[in-house]
Protein backbone atom coordinates (compact mmCIF):
# COMPACT_ATOMS: atom_id res chain seq x y z
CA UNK A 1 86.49 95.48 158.08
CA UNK A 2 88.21 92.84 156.27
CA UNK A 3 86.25 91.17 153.87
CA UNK A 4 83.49 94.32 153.10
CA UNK A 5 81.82 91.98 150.07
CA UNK A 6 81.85 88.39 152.04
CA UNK A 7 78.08 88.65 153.35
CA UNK A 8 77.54 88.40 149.57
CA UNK A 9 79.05 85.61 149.26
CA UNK A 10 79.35 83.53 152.09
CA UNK A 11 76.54 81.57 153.46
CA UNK A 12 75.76 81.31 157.46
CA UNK A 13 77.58 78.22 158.64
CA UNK A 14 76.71 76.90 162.25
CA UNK A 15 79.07 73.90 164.16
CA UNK A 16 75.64 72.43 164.65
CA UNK A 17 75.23 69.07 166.89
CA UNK A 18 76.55 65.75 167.99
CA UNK A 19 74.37 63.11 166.21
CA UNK A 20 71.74 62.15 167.95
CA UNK A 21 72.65 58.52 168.84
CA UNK A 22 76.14 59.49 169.82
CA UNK A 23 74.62 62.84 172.30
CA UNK A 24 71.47 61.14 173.18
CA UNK A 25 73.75 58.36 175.58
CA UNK A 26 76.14 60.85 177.62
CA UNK A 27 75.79 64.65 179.29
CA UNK A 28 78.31 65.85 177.18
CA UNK A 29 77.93 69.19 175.89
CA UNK A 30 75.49 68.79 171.82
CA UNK A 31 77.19 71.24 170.11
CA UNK A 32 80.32 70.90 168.20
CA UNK A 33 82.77 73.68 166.92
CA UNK A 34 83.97 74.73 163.59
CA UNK A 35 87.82 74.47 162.17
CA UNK A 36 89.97 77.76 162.72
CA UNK A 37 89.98 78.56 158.99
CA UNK A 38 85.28 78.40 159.05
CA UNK A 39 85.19 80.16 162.01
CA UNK A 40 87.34 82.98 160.56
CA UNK A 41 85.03 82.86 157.65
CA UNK A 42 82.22 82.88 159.21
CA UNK A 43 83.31 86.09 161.31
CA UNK A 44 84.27 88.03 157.59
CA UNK A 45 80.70 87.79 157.18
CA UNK A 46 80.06 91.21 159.80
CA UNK A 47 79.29 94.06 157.83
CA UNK A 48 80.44 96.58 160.17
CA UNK A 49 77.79 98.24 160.14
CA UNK A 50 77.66 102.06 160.73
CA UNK A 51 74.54 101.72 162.69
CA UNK A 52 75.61 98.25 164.74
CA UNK A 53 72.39 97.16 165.83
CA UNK A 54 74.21 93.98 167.64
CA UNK A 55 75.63 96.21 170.02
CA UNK A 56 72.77 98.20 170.70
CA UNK A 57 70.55 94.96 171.17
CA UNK A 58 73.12 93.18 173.61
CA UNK A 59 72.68 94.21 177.65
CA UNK A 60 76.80 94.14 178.10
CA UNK A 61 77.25 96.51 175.25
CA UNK A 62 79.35 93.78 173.27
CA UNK A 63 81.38 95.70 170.49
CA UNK A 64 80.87 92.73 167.89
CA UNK A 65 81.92 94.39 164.91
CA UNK A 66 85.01 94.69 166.02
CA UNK A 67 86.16 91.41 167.61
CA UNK A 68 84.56 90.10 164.54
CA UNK A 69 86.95 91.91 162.58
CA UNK A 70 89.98 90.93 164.44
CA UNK A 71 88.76 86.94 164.43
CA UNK A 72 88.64 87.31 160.77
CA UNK A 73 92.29 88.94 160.46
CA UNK A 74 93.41 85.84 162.58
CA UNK A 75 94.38 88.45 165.17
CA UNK A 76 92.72 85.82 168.23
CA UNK A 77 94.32 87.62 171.25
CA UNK A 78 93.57 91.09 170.22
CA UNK A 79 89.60 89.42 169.58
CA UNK A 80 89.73 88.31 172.83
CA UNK A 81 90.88 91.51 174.64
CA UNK A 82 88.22 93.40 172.94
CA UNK A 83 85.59 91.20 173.89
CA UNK A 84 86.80 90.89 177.42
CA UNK A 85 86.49 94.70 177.54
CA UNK A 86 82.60 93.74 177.93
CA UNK A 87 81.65 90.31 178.49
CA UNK A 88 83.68 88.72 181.44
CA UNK A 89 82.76 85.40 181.18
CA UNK A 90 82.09 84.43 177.19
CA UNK A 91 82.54 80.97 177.76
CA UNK A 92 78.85 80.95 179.36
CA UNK A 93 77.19 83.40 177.04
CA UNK A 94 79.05 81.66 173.99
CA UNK A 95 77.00 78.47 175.37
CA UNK A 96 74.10 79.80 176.40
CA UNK A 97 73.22 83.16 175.44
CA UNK A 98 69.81 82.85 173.05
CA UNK A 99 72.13 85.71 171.22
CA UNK A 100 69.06 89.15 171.18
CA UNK A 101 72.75 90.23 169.08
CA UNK A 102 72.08 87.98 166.05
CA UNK A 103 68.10 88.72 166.36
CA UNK A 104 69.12 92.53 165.50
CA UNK A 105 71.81 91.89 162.62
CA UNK A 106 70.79 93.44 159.84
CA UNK A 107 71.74 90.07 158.29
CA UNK A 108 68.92 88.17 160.19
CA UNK A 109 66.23 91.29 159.56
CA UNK A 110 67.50 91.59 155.39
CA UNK A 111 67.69 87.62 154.59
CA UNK A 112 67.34 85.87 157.95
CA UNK A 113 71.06 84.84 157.75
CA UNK A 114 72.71 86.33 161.02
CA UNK A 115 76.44 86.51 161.50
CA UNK A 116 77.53 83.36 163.91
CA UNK A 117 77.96 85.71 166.97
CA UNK A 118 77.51 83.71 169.46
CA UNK A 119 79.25 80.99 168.65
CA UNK A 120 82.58 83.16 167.15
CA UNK A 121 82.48 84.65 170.61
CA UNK A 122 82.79 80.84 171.92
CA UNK A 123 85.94 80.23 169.92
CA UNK A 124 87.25 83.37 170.94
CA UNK A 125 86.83 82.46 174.51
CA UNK A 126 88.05 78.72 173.99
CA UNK A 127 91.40 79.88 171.80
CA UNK A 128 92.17 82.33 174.92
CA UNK A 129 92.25 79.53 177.22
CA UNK A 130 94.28 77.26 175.01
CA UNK A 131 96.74 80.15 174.29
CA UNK A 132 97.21 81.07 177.55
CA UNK A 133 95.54 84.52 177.11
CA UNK A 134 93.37 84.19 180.34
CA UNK A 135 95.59 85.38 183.50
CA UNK A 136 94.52 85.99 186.81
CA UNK A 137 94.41 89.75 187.57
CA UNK A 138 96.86 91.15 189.93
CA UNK A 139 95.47 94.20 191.51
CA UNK A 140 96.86 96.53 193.67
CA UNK A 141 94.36 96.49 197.24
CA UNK A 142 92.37 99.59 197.74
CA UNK A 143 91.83 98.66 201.36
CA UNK A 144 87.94 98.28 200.84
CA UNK A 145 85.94 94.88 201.52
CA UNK A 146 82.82 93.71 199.79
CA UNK A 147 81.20 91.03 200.35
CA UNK A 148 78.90 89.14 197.17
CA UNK A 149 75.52 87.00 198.40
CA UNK A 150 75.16 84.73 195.37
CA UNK A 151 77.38 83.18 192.71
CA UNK A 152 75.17 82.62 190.07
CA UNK A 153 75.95 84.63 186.79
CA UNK A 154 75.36 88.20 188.53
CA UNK A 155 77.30 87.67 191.57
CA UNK A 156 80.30 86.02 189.55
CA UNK A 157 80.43 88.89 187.36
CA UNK A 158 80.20 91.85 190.62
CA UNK A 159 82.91 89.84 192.21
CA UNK A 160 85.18 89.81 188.96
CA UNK A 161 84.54 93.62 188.11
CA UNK A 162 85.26 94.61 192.00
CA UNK A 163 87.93 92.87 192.70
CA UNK A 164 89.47 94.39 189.27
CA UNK A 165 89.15 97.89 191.14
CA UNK A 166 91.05 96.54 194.15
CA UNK A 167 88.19 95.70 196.65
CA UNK A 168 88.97 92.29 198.49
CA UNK A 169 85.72 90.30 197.60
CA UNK A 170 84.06 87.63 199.24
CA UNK A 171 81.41 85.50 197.40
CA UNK A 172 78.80 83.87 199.63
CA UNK A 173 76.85 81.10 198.27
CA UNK A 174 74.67 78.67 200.12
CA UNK A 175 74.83 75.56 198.02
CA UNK A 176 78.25 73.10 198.28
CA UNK A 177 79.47 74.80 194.61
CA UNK A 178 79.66 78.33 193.44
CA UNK A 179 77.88 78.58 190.07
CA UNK A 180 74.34 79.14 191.02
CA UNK A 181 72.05 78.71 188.06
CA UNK A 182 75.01 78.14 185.52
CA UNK A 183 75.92 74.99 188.11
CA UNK A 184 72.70 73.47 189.17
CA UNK A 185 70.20 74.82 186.68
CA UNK A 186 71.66 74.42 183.18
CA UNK A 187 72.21 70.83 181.75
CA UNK A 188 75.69 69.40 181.61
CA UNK A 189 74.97 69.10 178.24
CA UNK A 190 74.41 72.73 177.23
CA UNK A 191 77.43 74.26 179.65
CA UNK A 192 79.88 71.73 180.98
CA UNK A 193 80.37 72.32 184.65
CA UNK A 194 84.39 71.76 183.39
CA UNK A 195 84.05 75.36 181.93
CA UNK A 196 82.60 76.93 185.07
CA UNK A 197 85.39 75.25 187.46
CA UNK A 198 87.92 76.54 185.00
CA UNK A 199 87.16 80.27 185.59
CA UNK A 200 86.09 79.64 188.94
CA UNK A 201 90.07 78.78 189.05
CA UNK A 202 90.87 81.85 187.89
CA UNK A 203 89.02 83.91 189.93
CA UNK A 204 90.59 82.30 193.04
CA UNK A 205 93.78 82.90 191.93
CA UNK A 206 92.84 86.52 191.33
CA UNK A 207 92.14 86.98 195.08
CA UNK A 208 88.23 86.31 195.10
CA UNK A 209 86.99 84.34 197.74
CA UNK A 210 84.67 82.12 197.81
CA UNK A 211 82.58 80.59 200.83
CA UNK A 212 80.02 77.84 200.24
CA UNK A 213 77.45 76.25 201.81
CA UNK A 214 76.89 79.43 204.32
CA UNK A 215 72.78 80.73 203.36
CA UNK A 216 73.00 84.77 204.66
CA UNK A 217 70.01 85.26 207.23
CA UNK A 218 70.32 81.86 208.22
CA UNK A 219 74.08 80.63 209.23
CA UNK A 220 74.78 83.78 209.01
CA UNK A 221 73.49 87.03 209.54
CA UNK A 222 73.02 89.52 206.98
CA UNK A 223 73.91 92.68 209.76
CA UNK A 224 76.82 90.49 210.86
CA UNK A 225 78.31 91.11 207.05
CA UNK A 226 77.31 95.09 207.09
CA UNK A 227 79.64 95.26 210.50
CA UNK A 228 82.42 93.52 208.67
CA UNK A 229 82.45 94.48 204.71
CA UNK A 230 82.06 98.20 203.43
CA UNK A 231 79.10 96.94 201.12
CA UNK A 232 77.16 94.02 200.03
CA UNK A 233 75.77 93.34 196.75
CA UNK A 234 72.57 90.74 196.89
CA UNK A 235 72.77 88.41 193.68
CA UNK A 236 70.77 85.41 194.72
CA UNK A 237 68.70 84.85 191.86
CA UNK A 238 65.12 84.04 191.15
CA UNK A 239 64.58 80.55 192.86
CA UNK A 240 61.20 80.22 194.02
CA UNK A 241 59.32 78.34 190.92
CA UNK A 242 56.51 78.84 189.62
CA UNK A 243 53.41 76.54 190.96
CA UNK A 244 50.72 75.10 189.71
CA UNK A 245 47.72 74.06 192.41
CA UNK A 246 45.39 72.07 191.15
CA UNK A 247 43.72 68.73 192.26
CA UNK A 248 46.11 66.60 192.50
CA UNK A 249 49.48 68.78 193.36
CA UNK A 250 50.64 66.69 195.92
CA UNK A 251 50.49 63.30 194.52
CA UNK A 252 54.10 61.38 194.04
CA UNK A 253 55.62 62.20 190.54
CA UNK A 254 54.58 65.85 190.04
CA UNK A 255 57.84 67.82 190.47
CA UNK A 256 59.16 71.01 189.91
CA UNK A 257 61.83 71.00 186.94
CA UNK A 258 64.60 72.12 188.44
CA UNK A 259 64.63 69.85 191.07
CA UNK A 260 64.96 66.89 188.40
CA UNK A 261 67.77 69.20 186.78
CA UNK A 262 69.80 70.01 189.90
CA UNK A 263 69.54 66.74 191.24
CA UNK A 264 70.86 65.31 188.15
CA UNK A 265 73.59 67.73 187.66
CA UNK A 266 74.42 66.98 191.50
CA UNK A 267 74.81 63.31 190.61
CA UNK A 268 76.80 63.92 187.83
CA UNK A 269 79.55 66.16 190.03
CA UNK A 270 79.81 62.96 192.26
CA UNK A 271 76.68 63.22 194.79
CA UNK A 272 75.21 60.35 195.91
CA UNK A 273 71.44 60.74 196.30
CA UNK A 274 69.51 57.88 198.24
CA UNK A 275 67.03 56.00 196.43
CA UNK A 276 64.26 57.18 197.56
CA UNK A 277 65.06 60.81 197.40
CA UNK A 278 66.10 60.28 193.55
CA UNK A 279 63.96 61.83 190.57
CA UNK A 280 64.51 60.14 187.62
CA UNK A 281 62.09 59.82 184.49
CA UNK A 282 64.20 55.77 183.63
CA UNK A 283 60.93 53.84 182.36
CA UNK A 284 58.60 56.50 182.58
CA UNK A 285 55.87 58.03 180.63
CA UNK A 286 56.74 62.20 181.21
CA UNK A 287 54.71 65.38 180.77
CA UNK A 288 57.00 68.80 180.91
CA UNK A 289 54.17 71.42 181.69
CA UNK A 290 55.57 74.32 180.23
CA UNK A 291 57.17 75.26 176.55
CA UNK A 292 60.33 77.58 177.14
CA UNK A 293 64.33 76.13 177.93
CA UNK A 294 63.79 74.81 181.22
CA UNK A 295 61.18 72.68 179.45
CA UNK A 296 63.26 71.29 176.71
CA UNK A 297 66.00 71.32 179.43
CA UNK A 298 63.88 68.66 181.03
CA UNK A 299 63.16 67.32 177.87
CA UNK A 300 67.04 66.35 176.86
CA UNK A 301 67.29 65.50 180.82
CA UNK A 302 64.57 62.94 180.66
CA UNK A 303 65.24 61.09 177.10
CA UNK A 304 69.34 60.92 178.65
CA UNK A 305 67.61 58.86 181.81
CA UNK A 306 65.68 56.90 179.40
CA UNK A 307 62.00 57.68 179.42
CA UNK A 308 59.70 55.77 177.40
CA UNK A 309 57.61 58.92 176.02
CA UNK A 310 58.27 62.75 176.81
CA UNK A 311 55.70 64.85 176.15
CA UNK A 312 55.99 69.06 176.71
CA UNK A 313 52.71 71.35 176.57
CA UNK A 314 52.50 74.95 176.57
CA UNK A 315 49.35 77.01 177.49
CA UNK A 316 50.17 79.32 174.66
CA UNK A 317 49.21 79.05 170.87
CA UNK A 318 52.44 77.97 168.50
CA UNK A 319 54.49 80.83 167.37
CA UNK A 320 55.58 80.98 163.48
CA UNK A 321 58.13 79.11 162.50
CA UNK A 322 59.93 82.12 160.93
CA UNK A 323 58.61 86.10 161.21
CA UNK A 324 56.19 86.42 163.62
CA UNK A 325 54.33 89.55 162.57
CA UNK A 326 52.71 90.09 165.83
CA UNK A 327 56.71 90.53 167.58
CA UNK A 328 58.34 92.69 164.92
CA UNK A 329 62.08 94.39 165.20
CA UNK A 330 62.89 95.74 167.32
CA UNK A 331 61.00 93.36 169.77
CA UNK A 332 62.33 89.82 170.81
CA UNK A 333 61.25 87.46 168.32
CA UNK A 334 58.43 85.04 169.21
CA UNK A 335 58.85 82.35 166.82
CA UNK A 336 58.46 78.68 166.72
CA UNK A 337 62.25 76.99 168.65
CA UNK A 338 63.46 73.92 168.37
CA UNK A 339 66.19 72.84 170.42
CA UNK A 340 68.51 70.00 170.03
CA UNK A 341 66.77 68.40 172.96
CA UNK A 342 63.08 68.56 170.73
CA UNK A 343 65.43 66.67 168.06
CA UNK A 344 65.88 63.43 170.30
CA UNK A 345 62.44 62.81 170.59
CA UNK A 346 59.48 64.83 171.79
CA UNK A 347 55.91 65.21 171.22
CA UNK A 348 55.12 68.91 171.63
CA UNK A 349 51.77 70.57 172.05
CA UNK A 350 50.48 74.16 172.18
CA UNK A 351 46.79 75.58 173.39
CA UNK A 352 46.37 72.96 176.25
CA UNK A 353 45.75 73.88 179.99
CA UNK A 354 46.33 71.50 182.88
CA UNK A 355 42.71 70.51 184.50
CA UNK A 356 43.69 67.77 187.57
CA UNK A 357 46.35 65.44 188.24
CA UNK A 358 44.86 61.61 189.05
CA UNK A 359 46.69 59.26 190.83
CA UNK A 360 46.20 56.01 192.67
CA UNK A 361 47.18 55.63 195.99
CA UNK A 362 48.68 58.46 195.84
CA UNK A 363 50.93 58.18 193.08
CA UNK A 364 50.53 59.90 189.54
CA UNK A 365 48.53 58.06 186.88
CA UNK A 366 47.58 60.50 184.37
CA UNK A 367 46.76 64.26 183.87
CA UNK A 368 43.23 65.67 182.57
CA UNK A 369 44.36 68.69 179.89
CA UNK A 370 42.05 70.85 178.29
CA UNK A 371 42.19 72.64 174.78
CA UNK A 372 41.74 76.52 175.54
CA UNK A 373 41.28 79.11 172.69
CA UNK A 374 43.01 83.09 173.14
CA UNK A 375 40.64 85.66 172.41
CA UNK A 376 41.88 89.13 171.44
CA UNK A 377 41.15 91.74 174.35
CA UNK A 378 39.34 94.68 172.54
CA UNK A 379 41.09 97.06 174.87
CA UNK A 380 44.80 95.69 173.28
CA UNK A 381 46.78 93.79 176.25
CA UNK A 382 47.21 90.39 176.93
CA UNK A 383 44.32 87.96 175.37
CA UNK A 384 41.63 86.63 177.31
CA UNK A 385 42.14 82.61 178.04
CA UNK A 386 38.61 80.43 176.92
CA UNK A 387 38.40 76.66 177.84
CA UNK A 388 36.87 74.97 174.93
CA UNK A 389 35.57 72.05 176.88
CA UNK A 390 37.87 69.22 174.66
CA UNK A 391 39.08 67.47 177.63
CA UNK A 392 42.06 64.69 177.10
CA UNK A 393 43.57 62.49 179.39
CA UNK A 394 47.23 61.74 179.14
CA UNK A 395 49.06 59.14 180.41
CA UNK A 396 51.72 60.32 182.84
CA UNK A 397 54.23 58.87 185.57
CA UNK A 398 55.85 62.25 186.29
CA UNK A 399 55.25 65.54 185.39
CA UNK A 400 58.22 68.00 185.58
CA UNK A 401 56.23 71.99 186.26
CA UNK A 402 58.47 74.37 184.29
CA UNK A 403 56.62 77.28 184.18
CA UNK A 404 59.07 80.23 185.09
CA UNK A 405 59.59 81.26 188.65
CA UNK A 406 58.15 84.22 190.91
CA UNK A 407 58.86 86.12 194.32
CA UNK A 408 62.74 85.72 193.49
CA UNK A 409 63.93 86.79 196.85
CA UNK A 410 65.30 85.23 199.98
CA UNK A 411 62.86 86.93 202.71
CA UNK A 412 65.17 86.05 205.68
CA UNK A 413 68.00 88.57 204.65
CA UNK A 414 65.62 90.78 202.83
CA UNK A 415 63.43 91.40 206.30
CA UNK A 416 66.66 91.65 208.46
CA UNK A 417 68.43 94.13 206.44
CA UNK A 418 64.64 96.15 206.37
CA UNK A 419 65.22 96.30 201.92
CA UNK A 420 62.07 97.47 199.99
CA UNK A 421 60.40 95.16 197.65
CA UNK A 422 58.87 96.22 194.11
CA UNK A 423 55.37 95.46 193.14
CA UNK A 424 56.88 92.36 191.39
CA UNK A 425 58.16 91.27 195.04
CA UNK A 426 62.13 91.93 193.66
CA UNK A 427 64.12 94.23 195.50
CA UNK A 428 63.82 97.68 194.89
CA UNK A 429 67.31 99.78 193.41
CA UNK A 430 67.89 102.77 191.97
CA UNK A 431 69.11 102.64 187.89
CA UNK A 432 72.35 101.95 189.74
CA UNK A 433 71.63 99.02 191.69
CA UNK A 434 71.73 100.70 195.22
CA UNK A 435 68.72 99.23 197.58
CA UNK A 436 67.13 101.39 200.00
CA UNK A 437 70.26 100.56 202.54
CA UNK A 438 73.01 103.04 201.76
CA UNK A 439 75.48 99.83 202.26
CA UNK A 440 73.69 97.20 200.51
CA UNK A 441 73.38 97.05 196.29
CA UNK A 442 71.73 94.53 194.90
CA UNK A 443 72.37 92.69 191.24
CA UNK A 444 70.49 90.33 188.47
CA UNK A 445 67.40 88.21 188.69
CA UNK A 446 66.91 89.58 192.66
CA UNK A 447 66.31 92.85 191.29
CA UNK A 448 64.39 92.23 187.69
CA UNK A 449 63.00 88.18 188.40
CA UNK A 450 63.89 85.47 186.04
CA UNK A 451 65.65 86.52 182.80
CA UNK A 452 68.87 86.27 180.41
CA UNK A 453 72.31 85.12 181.86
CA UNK A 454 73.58 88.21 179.86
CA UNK A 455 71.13 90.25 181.17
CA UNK A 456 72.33 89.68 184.68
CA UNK A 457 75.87 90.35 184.40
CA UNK A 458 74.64 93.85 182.93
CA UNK A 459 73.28 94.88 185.99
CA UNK A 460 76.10 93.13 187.84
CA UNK A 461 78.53 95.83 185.67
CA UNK A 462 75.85 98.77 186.90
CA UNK A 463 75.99 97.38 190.79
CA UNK A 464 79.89 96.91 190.37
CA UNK A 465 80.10 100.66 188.88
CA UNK A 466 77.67 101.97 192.05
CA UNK A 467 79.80 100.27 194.78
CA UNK A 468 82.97 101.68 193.01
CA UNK A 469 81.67 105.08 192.29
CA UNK A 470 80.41 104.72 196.35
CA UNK A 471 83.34 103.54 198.46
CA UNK A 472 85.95 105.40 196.34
């Protein structure tokens, strides 16, 4: 530790955003970056706790305090070796990550003034690359193959960690680009798909391979892979979204959000999408039906493509703006977010449930909403929903459903390879990741449904330990 008396003294400092009429016209990524000699201020700020409750509240085990330390002593390639130790891709959790890190410094929980974790790991990550730092790994062969179904976060990170032990890996993924979620889920303008192509490079050169546009239990089949490769690990996400079926669900302009957000992503790699199969909210009045980051995801999506209102409900009552009793440490925070997508323009409501979507001649006019009041449950548990009766129409020419997603498996492979399912409908490991085939592991959002980035390449490092501690 440095600098043991600079949380005294030096104020949190974040890069913060593009302005809004520069961001607001391109998919560039919002957030900017701060000068070598504020980052390395920013990072004397760590305490070094004795207790680090950063590490204990991130899923990769991130040794902050010490990376921090090194950023601060200017000491950039020994910062980035440490936090490689852990985290194999912090270019994507530097972006993305809502940081659970910062949530648990004892800076945020004393005077709500965390260290700038996630971003110092960013600038770690980004000085690496500009140094040179990041090499492909040369490993000697162990003679074992694996082969990865899924390139999303989890299956990118099992593939890196394997092929570190020696195993010749093989990623499958069924859309035209490896990246999975990070690729077709996330706006441009929150992770550029520059930075996933750039370790996607490195990877390849590493001796990962990488097959796309090849769906396992369809062009090919999953018992075909357990004849060839020693194991498989499943890492195919959480993709089925979550519905909503009122009157009125198949009228033109109701959508699911992420097929607004990978179609636009898709156009902006080079795609051409004919007219009539493109989403686009240019001219529109718009209604995101659902309040967490795939909702303002759609909201920065829709103001970029020009709409002429965006409006975002949530079923649930407005969190605090700061401490929200009701979530205290060490619980995830439920507070009141706004995102840099809210800033350009957004009217957001709380407490309102979806009644019908109207149309005419089949295409979207408007959508009746209802107030709704939570009432405690007396035996503790999740409140009771109570419609109030206040009924609203509002005006609406599409409406984007982003409401989380369920059933996150592919049943095809999942039937063929005869896996058992949880209650949830994910597939069902051991704390290791091994499925109920000796052969077949599984990794991520297949295994828990739809959470953190950084919580899937955790269980990608517990899958990638398994098939290690297995096959050697």
């Amino acid at each position: 530790m440095g600098n043991p008396k600079a949380f005294l003294t030096v104020h949190r400092h974040e890069a913060g955003y593009r302005p809004i009429h520069d961001r607001i016209t391109d998919y560039s990524e919002v957030e900017q970056t701060l000068n070598t000699r504020d980052r390395r201020e920013q990072a004397s700020r760590c305490m070094d706790c004795g207790v680090p409750f950063c590490h204990w509240a991130c899923p990769i085990g991130n040794k902050q305090p010490e990376w921090q330390d090194a950023l601060y002593r200017g000491k950039w390639r020994e910062a980035y070796e440490i936090l490689g130790q852990t985290c194999d891709f912090p270019e994507f959790t530097g972006r993305i990550c809502p940081a659970p890190c910062e949530k648990s410094c004892v800076l945020n929980l004393s005077c709500e003034e965390p260290v700038t974790i996630r971003e110092n790991e960013a600038s770690i990550i980004e000085t690496a690359f500009h140094e040179g730092y990041v090499k492909p790994d040369k490993p000697t062969r162990n003679g074992k193959k694996v082969a990865v179904i899924g390139s999303g976060p989890a299956g990118l990170a099992v593939a890196n960690r394997l092929n570190k032990q020696g195993f010749e890996v093989t990623v499958f993924e069924k859309d035209e680009r490896p990246g999975g979620l990070l690729r077709y889920g996330i706006p441009n303008f929150k992770l550029s798909k520059k930075i996933i192509d750039r370790r996607l490079k490195v990877m390849e050169a590493s001796g990962i391979i990488f097959r796309c546009n090849t769906e396992i239990g369809k062009d090919l089949k999953g018992k075909t892979l357990l004849k060839e490769y020693d194991a498989l690990c499943l890492a195919m996400g959480a993709e089925v979204p979550r519905d909503l079926p009122i009157e009125g669900r198949n009228l033109k302009g109701v959508h699911f959000a992420l097929e607004l957000l990978s179609q636009q992503n898709r156009v902006l790699g080079g795609a051409v999408i004919p007219a009539n199969e493109r989403i686009t909210c240019k001219n529109k009045k718009v209604l995101v039906i659902g309040g967490g980051d795939t909702g303002s995801d759609c909201v920065g999506t829709a103001n970029r493509q020009e709409a002429i209102s965006v409006t975002q409900i949530e079923i649930m009552p407005m969190p605090p703006k700061k401490k929200n009793p009701n979530t205290p440490w060490p619980q995830w925070p439920v507070v009141h977010k706004t995102t840099s997508s809210h800033e350009e323009g957004c009217v957001r409501r709380w407490c309102l449930t979806s009644n019908k979507f109207i149309g005419e001649k089949g295409v979207l006019k408007s959508v009746e909403i209802e107030e709704i009041e939570w009432i405690p449950n007396p035996k503790g548990g999740r409140p009771t929903m109570k419609k109030t009766g206040k009924k609203e129409i509002i005006e609406a020419d599409i409406v984007l459903l982003a409401m989380g997603f369920i059933h996150p498996v592919q049943k095809g492979i999942i039937k063929e390879l005869d896996l058992k399912l949880d209650g949830r409908g994910n597939v069902e490991t051991d704390a290791k990741g091994l499925t109920s085939n000796a052969k077949v592991f599984a990794a991520g959002d297949v295994t828990s449904g739809a959470s953190l980035v950084v919580r899937a390449m955790a269980s990608a490092h517990d899958a990638a330990a398994a098939i290690t501690e297995t096959l050697l």
